[in-house]
C-alpha atoms as a PDB file:
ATOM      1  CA  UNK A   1     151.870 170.101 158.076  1.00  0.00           C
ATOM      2  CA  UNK A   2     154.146 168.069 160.050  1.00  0.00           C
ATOM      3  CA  UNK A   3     155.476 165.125 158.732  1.00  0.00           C
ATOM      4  CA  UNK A   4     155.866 160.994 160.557  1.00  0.00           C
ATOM      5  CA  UNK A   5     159.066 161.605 162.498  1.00  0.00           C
ATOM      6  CA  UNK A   6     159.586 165.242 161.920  1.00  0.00           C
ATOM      7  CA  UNK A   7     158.399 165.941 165.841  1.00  0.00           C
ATOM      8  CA  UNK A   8     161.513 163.708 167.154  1.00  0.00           C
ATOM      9  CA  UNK A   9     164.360 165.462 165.143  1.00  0.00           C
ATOM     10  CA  UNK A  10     161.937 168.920 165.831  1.00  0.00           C
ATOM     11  CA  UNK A  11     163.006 168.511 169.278  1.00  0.00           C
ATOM     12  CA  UNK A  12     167.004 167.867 168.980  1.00  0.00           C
ATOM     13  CA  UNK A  13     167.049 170.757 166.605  1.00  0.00           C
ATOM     14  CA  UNK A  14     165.223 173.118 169.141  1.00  0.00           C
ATOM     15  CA  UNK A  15     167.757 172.212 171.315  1.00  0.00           C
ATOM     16  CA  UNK A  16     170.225 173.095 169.638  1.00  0.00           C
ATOM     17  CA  UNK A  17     169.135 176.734 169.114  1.00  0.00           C
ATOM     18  CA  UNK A  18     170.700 178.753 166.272  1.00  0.00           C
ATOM     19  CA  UNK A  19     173.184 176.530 165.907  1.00  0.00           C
ATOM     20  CA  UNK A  20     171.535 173.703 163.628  1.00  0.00           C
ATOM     21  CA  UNK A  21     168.600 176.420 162.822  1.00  0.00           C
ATOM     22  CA  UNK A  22     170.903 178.469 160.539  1.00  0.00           C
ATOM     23  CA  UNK A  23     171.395 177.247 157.421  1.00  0.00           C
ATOM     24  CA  UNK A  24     175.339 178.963 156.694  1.00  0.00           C
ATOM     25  CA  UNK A  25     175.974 176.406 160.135  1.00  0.00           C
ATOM     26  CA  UNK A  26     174.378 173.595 158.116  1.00  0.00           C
ATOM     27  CA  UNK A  27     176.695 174.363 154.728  1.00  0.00           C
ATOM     28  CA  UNK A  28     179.677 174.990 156.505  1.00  0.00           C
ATOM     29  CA  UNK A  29     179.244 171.917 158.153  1.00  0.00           C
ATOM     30  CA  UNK A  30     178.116 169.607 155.066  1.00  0.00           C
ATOM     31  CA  UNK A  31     181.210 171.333 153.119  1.00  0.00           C
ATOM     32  CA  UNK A  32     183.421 169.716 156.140  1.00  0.00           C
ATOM     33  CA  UNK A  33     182.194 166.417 156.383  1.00  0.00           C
ATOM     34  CA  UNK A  34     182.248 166.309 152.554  1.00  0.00           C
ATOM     35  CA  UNK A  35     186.458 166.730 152.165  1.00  0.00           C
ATOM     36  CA  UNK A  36     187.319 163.563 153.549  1.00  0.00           C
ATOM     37  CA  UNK A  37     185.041 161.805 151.568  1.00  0.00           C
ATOM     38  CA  UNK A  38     186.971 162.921 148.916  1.00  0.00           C
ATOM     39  CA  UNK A  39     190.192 161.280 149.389  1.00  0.00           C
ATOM     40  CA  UNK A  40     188.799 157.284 149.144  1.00  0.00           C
ATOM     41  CA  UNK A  41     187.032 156.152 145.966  1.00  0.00           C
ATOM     42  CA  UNK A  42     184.574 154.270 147.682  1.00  0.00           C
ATOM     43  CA  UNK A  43     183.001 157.529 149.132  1.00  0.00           C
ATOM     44  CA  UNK A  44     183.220 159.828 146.118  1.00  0.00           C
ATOM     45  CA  UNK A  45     179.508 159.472 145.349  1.00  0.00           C
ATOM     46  CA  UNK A  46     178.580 160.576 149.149  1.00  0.00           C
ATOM     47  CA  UNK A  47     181.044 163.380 148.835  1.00  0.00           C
ATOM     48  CA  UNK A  48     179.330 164.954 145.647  1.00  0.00           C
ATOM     49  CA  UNK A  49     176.153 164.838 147.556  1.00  0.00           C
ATOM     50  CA  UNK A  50     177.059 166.191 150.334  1.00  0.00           C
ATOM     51  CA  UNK A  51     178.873 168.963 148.300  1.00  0.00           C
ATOM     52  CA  UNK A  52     175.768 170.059 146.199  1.00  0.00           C
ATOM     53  CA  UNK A  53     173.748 169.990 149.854  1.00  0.00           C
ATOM     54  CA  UNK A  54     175.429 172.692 151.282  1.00  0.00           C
ATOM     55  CA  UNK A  55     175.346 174.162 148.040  1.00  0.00           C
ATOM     56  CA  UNK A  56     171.734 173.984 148.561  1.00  0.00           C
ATOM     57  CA  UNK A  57     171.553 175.112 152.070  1.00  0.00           C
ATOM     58  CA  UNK A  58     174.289 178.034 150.792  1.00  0.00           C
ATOM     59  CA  UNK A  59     171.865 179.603 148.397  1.00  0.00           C
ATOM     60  CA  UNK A  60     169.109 178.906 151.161  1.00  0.00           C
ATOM     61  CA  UNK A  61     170.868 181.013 153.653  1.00  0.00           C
ATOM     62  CA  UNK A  62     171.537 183.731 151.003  1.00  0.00           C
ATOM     63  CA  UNK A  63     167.935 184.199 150.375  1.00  0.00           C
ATOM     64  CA  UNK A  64     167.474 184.394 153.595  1.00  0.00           C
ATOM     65  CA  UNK A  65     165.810 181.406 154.810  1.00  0.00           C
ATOM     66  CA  UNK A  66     166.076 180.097 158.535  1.00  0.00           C
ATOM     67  CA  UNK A  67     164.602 176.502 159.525  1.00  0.00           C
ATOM     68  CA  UNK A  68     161.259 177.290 162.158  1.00  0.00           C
ATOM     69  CA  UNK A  69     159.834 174.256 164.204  1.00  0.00           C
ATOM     70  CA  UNK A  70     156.454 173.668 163.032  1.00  0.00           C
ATOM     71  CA  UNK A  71     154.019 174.396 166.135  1.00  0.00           C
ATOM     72  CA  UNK A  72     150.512 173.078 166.626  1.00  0.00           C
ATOM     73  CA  UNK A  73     147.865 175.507 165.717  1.00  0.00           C
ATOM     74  CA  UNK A  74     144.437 175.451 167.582  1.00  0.00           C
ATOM     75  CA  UNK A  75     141.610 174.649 164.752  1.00  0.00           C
ATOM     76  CA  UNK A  76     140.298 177.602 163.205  1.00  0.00           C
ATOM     77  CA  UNK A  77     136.594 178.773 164.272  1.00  0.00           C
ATOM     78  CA  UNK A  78     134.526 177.871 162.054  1.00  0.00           C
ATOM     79  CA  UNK A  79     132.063 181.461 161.039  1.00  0.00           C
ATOM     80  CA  UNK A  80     128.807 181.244 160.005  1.00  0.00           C
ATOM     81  CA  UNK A  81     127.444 183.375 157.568  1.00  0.00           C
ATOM     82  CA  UNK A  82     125.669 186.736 158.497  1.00  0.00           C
ATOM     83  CA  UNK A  83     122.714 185.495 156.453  1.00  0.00           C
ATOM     84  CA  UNK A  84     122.627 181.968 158.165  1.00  0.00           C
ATOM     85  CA  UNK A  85     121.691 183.524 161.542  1.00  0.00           C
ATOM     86  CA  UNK A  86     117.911 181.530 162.163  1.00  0.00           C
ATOM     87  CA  UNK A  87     116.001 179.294 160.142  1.00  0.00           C
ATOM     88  CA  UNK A  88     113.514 180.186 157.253  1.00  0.00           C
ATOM     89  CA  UNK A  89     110.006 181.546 158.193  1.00  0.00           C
ATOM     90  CA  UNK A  90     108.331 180.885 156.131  1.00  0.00           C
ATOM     91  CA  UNK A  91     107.657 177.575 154.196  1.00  0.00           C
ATOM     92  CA  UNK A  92     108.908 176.888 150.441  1.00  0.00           C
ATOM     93  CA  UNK A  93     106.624 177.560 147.580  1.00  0.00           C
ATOM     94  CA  UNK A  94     104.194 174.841 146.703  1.00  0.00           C
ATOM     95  CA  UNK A  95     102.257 174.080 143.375  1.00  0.00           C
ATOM     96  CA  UNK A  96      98.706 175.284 144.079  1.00  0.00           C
ATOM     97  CA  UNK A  97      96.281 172.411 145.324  1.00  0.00           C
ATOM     98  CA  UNK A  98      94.607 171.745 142.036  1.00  0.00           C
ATOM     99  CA  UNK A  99      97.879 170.702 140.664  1.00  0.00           C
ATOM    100  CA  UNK A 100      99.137 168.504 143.390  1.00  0.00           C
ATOM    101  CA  UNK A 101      95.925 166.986 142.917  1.00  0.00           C
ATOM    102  CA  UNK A 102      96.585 165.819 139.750  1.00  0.00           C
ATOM    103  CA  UNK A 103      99.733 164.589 140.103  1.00  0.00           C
ATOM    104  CA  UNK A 104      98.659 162.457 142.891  1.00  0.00           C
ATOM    105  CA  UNK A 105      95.940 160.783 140.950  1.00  0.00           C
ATOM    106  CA  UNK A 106      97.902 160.056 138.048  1.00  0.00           C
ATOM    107  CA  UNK A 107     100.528 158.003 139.940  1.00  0.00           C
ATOM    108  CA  UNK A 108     103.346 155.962 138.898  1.00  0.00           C
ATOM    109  CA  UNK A 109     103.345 153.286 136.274  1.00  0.00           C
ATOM    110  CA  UNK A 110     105.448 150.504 136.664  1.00  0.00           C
ATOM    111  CA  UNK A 111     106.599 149.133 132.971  1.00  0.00           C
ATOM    112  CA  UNK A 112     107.940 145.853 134.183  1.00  0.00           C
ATOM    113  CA  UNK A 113     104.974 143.358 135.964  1.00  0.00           C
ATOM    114  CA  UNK A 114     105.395 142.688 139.294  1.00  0.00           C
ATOM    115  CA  UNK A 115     103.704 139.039 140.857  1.00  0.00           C
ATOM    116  CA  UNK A 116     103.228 138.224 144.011  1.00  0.00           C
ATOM    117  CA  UNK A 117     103.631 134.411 144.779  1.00  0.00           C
ATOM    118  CA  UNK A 118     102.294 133.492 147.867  1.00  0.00           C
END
């Protein structure tokens, strides 16, 4: 699923072509822009995360991952069960008459009183 503002940076990265879709370009590159980080104090911090990110993308590339745009996908079809071809026939099974008799005559019993004040 494509994430808020992945579909911008999707595009520059397309663009690029294999060059920023390889991930041995991406840890080459964070190894370089790590070692001058590491000469001021200020920027050590930055410099250890940029090292253990293209450690990360590194291992990535050994396992052989690669970085694929995410494209959008018509909806899938919705299928209908075999079974589910037509409606029922026939009606559902009813109590016989002399039953629904009775419960209709017995009716409902309300245990709180109701008034009407008109």
């Amino acid at each position: 699923m494509e994430r808020c503002g992945q579909q911008c940076l999707s595009t520059v990265v397309k663009a690029f072509g294999p060059l920023t879709r390889n991930y041995y370009v991406r840890a080459i590159l964070h190894a370089g822009l790590a070692v001058p980080g590491g000469f001021i104090l200020a920027t050590i911090l930055g410099t250890v995360c940029l090292g253990i990110a293209s450690i990360i993308y590194f291992l990535a590339a050994v396992c052989g991952e690669e970085w694929r745009p995410i494209e959008p996908q018509a909806p899938p079809k919705l299928k209908v069960a075999e079974t589910i071809k037509r409606p029922p026939e026939n009606p559902p099974p009813r109590p016989p008459p002399e039953v629904r008799r009775k419960q209709v005559d017995e009716g409902h019993v309300n245990p709180i009183p109701v008034e009407d004040e008109v």
